[in-house]
C-alpha atoms as a PDB file:
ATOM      1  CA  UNK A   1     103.812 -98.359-106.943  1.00  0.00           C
ATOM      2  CA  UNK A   2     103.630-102.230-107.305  1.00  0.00           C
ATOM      3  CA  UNK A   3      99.879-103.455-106.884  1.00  0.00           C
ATOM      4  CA  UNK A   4      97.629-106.448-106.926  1.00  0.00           C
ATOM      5  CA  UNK A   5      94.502-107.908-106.538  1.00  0.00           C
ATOM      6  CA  UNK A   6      94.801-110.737-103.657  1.00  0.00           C
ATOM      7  CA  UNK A   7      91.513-113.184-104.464  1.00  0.00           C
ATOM      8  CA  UNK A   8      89.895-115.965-103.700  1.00  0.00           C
ATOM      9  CA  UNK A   9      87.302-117.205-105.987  1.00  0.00           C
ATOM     10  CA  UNK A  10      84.633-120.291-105.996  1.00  0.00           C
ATOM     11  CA  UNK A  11      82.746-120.237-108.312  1.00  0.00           C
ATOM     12  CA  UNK A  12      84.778-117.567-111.077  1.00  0.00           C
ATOM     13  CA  UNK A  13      82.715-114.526-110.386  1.00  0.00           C
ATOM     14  CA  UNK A  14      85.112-112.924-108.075  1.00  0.00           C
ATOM     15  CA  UNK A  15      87.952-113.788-110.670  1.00  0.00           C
ATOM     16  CA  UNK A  16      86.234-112.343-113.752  1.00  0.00           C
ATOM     17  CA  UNK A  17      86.258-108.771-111.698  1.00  0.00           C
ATOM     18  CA  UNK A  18      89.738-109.527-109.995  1.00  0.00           C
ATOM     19  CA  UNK A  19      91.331-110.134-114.222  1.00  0.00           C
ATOM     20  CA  UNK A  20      89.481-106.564-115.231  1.00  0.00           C
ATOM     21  CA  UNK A  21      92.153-104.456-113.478  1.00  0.00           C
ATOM     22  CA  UNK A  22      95.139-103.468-115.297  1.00  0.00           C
ATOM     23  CA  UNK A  23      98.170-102.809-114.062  1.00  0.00           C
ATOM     24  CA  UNK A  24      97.806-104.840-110.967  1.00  0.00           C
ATOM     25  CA  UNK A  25      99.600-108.476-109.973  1.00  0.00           C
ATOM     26  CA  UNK A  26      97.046-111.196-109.609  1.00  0.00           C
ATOM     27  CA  UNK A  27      97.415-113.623-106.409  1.00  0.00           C
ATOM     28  CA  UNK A  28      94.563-116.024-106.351  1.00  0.00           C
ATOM     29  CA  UNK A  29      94.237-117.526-103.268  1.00  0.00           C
ATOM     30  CA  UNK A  30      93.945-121.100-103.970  1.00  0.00           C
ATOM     31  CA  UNK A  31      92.794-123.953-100.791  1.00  0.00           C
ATOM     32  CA  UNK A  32      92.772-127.414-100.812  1.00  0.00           C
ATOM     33  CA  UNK A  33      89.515-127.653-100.460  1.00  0.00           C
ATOM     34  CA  UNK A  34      86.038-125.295-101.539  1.00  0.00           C
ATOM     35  CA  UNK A  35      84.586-126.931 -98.741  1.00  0.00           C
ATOM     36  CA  UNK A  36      82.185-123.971 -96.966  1.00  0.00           C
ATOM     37  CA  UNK A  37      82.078-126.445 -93.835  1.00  0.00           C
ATOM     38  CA  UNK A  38      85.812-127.021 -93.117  1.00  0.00           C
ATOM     39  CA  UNK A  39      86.623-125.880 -90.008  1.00  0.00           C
ATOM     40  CA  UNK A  40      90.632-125.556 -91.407  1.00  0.00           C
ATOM     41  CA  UNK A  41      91.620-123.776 -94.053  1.00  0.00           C
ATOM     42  CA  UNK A  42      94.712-125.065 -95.806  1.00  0.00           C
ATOM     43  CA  UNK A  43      96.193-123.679 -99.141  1.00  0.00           C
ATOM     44  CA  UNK A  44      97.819-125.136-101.836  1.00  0.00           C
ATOM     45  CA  UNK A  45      99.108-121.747-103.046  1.00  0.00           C
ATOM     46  CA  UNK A  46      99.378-118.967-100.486  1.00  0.00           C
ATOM     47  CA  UNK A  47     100.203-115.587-102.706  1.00  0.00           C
ATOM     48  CA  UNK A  48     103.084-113.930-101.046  1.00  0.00           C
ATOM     49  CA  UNK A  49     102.503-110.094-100.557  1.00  0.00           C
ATOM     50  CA  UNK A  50     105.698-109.049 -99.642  1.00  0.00           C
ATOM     51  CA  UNK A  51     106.816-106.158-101.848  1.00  0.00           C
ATOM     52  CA  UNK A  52     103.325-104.895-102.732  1.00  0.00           C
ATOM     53  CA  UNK A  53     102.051-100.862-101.730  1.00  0.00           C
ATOM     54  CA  UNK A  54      98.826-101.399-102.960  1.00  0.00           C
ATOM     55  CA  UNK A  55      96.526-104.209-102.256  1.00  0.00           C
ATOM     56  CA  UNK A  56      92.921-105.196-103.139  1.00  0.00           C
ATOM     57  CA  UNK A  57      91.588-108.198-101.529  1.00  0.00           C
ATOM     58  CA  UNK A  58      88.704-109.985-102.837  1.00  0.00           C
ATOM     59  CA  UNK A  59      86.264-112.518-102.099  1.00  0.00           C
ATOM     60  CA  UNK A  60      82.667-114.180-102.285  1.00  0.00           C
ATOM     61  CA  UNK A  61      80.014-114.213 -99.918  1.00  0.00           C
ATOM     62  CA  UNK A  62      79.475-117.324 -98.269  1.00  0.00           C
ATOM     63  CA  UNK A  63      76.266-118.169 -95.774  1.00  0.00           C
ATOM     64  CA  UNK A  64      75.567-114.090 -95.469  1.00  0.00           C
ATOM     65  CA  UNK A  65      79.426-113.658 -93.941  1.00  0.00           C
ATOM     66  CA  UNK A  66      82.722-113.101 -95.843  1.00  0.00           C
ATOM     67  CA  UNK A  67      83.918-116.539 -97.301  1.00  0.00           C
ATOM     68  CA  UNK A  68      86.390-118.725 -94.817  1.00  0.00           C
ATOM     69  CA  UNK A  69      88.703-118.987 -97.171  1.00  0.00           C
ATOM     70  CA  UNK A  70      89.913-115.444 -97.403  1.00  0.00           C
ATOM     71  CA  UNK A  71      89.131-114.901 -93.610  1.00  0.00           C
ATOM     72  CA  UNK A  72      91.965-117.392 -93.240  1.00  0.00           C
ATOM     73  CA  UNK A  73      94.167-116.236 -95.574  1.00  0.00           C
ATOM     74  CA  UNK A  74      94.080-112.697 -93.928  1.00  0.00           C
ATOM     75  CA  UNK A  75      94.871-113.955 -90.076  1.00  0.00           C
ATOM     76  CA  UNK A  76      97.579-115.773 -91.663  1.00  0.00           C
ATOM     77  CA  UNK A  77      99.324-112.316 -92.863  1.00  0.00           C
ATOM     78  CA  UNK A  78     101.717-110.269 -91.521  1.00  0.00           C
ATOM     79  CA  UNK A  79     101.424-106.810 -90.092  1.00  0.00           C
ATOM     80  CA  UNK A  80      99.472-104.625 -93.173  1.00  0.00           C
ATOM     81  CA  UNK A  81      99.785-100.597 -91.448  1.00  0.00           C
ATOM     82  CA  UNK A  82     102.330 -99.686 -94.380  1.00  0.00           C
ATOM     83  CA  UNK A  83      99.879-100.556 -96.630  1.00  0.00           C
ATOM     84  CA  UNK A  84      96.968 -99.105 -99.159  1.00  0.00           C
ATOM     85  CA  UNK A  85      94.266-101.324 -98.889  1.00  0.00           C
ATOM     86  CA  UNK A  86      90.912-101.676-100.644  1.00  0.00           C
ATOM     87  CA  UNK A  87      88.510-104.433-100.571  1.00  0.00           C
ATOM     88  CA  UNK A  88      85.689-105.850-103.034  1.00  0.00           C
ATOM     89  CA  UNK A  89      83.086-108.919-102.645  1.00  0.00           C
ATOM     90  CA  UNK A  90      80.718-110.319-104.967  1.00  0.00           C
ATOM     91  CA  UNK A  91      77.423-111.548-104.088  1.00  0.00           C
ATOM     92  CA  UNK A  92      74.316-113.009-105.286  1.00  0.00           C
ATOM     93  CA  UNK A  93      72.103-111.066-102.326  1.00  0.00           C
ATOM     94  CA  UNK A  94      69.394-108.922-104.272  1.00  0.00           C
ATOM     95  CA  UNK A  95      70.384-106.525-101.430  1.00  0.00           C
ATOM     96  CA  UNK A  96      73.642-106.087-100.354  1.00  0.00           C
ATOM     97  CA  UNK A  97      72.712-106.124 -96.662  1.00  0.00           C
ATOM     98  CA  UNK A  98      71.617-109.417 -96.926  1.00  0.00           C
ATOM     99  CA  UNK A  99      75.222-110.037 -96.272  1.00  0.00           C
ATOM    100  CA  UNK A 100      77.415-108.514 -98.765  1.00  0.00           C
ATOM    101  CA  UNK A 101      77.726-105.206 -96.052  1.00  0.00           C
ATOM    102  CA  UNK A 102      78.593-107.769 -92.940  1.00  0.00           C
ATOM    103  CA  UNK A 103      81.371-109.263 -95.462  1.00  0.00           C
ATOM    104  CA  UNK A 104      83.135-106.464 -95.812  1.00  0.00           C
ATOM    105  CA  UNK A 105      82.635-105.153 -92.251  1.00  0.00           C
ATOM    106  CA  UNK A 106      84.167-108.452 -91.713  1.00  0.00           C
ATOM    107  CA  UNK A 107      87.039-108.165 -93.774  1.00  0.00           C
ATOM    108  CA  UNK A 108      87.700-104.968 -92.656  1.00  0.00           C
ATOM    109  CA  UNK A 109      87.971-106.600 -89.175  1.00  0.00           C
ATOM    110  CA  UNK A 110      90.457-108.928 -90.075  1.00  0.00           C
ATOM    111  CA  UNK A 111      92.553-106.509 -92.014  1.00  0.00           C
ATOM    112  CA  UNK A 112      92.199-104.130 -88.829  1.00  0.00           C
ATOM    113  CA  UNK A 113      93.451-106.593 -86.359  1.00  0.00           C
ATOM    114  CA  UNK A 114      96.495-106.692 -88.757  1.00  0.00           C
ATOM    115  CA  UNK A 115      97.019-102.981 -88.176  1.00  0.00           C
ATOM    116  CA  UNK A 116      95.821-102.644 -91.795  1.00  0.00           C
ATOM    117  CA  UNK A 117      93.455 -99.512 -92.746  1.00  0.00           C
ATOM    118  CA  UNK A 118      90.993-100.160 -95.376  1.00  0.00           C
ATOM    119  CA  UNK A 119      90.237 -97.054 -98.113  1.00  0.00           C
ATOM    120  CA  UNK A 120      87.685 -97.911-100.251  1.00  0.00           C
ATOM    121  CA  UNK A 121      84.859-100.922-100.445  1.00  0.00           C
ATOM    122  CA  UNK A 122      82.736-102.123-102.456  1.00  0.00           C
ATOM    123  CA  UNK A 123      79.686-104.767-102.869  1.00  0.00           C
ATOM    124  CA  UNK A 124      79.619-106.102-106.636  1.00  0.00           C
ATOM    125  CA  UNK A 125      76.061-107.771-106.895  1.00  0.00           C
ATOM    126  CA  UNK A 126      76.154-110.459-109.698  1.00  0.00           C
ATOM    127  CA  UNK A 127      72.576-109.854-110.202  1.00  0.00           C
ATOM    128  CA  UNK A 128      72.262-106.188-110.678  1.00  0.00           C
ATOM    129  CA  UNK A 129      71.634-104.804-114.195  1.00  0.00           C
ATOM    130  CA  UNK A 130      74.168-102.432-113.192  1.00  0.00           C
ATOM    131  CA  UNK A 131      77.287-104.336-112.724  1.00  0.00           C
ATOM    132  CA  UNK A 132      79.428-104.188-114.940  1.00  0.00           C
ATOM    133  CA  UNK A 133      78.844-100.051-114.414  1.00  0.00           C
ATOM    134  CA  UNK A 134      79.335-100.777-110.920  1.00  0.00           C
ATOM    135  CA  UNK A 135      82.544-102.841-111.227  1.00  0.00           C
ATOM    136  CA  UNK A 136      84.392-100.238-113.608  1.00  0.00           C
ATOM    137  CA  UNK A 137      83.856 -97.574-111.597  1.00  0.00           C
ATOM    138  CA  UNK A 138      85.228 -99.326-108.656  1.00  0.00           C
ATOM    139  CA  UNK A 139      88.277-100.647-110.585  1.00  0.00           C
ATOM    140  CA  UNK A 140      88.665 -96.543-111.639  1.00  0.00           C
ATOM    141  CA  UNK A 141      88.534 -95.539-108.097  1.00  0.00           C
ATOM    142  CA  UNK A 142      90.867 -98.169-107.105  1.00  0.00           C
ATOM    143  CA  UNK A 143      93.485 -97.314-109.403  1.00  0.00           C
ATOM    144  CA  UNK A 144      93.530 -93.822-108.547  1.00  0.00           C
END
């Protein structure tokens, strides 16, 4: 099964998880601008997905909501239903439903209106003693 993790990444957080999975094809998402107040996202390099069975999008928390960036990057895509599809975020919320819970009910949206079905989720709080704990055993369960 070919896999990889499709990221976007501000401020290297979301990267440094996305680069701990093995055996999975890295696509950073990459936009001409880390503006948070653009209103249009363009990219300078747009991964192509085509080919992949497995996918894992990832993404920061921006302003409580799922970053623009990868928001855009997902309505740009294709249809996703013959697809397995898990999602993380990273946050810096000292609870995760200070917005790291309406990011990925977000980006399960957006991956839903592609005809997409999400599997498995998961909130990786930069803060928490536990995270590198929390980040393996999500990168276990993913690979599964």
């Amino acid at each position: 099964m070919k896999r990889a993790v499709v990221f976007y990444s501000k401020t290297g957080n979301t990267d440094s998880v996305a680069r701990q999975f093995k055996d999975f094809d890295l696509l950073e998402i990459v936009p001409v601008s880390d503006n948070p107040e653009q209103k249009h996202v363009e990219f300078k390099e747009c991964p192509d997905i085509s080919g992949y069975e497995h996918l894992v999008f990832a993404g920061p928390v921006h302003g409580f909501s799922l970053c623009k960036v990868m928001k855009a990057y997902i309505d740009q895509l294709g249809d996703l239903s013959d697809l397995l599809i898990d999602t993380f975020i990273t946050h810096h919320f000292r609870f995760a439903w200070l917005g790291g819970l309406q990011a990925l009910k977000q980006m399960r949206k957006h991956i839903e209106i592609k005809q997409g079905k999400v599997r498995y989720e998961t909130s990786i709080n930069w803060k928490s003693h536990k995270r590198e704990v929390d980040t393996q055993e999500m990168i276990e369960k993913y690979s599964q």
